[in-house]
C-alpha atoms as a PDB file:
ATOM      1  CA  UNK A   1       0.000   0.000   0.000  1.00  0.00           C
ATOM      2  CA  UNK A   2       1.459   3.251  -0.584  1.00  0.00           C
ATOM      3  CA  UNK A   3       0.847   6.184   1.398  1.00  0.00           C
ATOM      4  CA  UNK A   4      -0.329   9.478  -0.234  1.00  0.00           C
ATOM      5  CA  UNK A   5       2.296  12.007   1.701  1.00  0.00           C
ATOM      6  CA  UNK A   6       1.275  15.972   1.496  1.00  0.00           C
ATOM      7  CA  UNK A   7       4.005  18.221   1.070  1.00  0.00           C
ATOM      8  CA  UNK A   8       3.085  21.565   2.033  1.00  0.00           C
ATOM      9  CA  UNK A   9       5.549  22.000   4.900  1.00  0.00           C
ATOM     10  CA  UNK A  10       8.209  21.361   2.488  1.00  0.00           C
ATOM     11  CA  UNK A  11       6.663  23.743   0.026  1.00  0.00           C
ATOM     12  CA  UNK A  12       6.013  26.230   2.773  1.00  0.00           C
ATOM     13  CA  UNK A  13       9.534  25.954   4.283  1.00  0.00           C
ATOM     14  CA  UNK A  14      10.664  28.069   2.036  1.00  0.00           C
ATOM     15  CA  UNK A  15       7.933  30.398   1.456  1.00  0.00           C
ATOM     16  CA  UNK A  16       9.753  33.710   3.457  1.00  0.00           C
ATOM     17  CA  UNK A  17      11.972  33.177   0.393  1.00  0.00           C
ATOM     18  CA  UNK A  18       9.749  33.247  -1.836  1.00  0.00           C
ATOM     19  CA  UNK A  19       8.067  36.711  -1.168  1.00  0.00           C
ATOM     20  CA  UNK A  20       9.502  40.138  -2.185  1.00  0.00           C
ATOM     21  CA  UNK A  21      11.578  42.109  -0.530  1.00  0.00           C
ATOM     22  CA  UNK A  22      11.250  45.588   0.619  1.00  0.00           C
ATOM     23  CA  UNK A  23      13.694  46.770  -2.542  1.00  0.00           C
ATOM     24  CA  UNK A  24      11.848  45.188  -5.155  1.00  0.00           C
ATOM     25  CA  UNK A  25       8.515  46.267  -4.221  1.00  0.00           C
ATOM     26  CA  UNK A  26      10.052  50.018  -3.776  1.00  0.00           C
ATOM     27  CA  UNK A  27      11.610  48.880  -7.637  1.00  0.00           C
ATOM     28  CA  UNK A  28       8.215  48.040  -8.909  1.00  0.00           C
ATOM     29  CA  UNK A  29       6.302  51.042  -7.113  1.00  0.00           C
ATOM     30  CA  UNK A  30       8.840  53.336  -9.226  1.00  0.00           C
ATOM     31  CA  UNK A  31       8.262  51.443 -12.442  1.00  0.00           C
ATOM     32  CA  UNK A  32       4.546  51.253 -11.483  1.00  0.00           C
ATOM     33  CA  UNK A  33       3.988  54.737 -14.409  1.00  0.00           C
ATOM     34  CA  UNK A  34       5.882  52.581 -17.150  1.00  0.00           C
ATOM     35  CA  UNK A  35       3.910  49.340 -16.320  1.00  0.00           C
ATOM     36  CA  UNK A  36       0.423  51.622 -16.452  1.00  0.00           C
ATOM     37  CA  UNK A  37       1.364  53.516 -19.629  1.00  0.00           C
ATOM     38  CA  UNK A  38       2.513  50.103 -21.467  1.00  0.00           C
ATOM     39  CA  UNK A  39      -0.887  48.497 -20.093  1.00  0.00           C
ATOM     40  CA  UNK A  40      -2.490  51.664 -21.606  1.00  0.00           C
ATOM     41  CA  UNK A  41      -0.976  51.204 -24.847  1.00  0.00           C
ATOM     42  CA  UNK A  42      -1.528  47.611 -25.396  1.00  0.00           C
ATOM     43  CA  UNK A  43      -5.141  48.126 -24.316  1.00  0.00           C
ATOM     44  CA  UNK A  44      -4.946  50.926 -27.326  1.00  0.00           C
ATOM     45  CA  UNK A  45      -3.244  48.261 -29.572  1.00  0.00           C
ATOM     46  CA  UNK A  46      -5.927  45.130 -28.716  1.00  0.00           C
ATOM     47  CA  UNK A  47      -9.020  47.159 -29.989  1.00  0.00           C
ATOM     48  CA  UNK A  48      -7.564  47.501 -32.986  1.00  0.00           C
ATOM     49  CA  UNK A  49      -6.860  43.595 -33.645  1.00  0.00           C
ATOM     50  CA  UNK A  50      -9.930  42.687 -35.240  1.00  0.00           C
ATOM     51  CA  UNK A  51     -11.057  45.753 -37.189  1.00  0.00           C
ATOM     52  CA  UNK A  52      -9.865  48.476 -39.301  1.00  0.00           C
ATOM     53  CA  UNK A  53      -8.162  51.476 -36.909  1.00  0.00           C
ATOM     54  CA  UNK A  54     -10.564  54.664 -37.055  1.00  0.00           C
ATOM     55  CA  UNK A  55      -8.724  57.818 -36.975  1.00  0.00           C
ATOM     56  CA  UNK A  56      -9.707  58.119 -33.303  1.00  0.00           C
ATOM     57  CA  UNK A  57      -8.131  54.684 -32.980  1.00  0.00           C
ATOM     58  CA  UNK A  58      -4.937  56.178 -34.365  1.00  0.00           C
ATOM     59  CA  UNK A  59      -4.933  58.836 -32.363  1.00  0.00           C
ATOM     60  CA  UNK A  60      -5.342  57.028 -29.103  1.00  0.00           C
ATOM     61  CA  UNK A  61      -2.619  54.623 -30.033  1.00  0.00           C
ATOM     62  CA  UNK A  62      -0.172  57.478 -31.112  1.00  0.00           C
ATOM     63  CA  UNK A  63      -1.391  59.137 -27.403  1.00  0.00           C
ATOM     64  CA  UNK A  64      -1.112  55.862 -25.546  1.00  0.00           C
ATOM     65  CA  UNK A  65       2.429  55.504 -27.322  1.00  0.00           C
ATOM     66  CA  UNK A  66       3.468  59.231 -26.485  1.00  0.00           C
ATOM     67  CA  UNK A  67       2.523  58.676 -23.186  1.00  0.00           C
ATOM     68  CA  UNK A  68       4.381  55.383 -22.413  1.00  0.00           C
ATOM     69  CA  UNK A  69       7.669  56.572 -23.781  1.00  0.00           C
ATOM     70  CA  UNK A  70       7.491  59.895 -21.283  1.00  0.00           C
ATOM     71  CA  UNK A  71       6.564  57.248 -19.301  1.00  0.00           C
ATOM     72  CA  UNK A  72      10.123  55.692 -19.361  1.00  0.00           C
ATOM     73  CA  UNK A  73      11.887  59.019 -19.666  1.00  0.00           C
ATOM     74  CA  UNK A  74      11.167  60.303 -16.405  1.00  0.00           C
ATOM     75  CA  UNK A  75      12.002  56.761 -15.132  1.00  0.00           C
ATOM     76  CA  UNK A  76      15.293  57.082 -16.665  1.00  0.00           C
ATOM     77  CA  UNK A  77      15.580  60.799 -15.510  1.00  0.00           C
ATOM     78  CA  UNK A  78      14.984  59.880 -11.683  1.00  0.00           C
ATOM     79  CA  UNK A  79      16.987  56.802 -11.697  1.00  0.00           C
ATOM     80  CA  UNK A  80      20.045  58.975 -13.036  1.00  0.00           C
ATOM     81  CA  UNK A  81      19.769  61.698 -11.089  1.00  0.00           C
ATOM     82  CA  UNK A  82      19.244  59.418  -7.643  1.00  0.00           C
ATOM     83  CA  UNK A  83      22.884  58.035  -9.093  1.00  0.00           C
ATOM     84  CA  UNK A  84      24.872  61.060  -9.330  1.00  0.00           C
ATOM     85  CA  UNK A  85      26.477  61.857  -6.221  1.00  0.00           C
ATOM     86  CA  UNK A  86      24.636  65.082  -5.382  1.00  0.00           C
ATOM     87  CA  UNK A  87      22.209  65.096  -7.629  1.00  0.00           C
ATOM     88  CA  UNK A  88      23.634  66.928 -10.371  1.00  0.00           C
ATOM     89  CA  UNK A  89      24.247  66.019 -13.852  1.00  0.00           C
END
């Protein structure tokens, strides 16, 4: 007869591992702009899939796109100037 064994505490033995840590969640909070303006645009991007894009399509992918590239801009901007050693370039 074999015996059906569960195996949570070795699944939950390492399961303070497996959760973020206090950097990566700060990490993703400053990324969180990028990750809403790239959701925006491929929102923007999936209406258009099945049809012919309307001018007002256009234009809210060419916003959506605009938008996600300032988007990663500033990100760049803050992460360089939290680099430089006193904050100036």
């Amino acid at each position: 007869m074999n015996h059906i064994v569960t195996v949570q505490e070795a699944v939950t033995a390492f399961g303070d591992f497996l959760e973020p840590t206090d950097a990566e969640l700060a990490a993703i909070e400053q990324e969180m702009p990028v990750i809403l303006a790239d959701v925006d645009l491929l929102d923007a991007q999936i209406t258009t899939l099945d049809r012919v894009p309307s001018e007002v399509d256009e234009r809210r992918i060419r916003r959506a796109r605009r938008r996600a590239l300032a988007a990663r801009v500033a990100l760049v901007n803050r992460t360089v100037d939290a680099s430089l050693p006193g904050g100036a370039a």
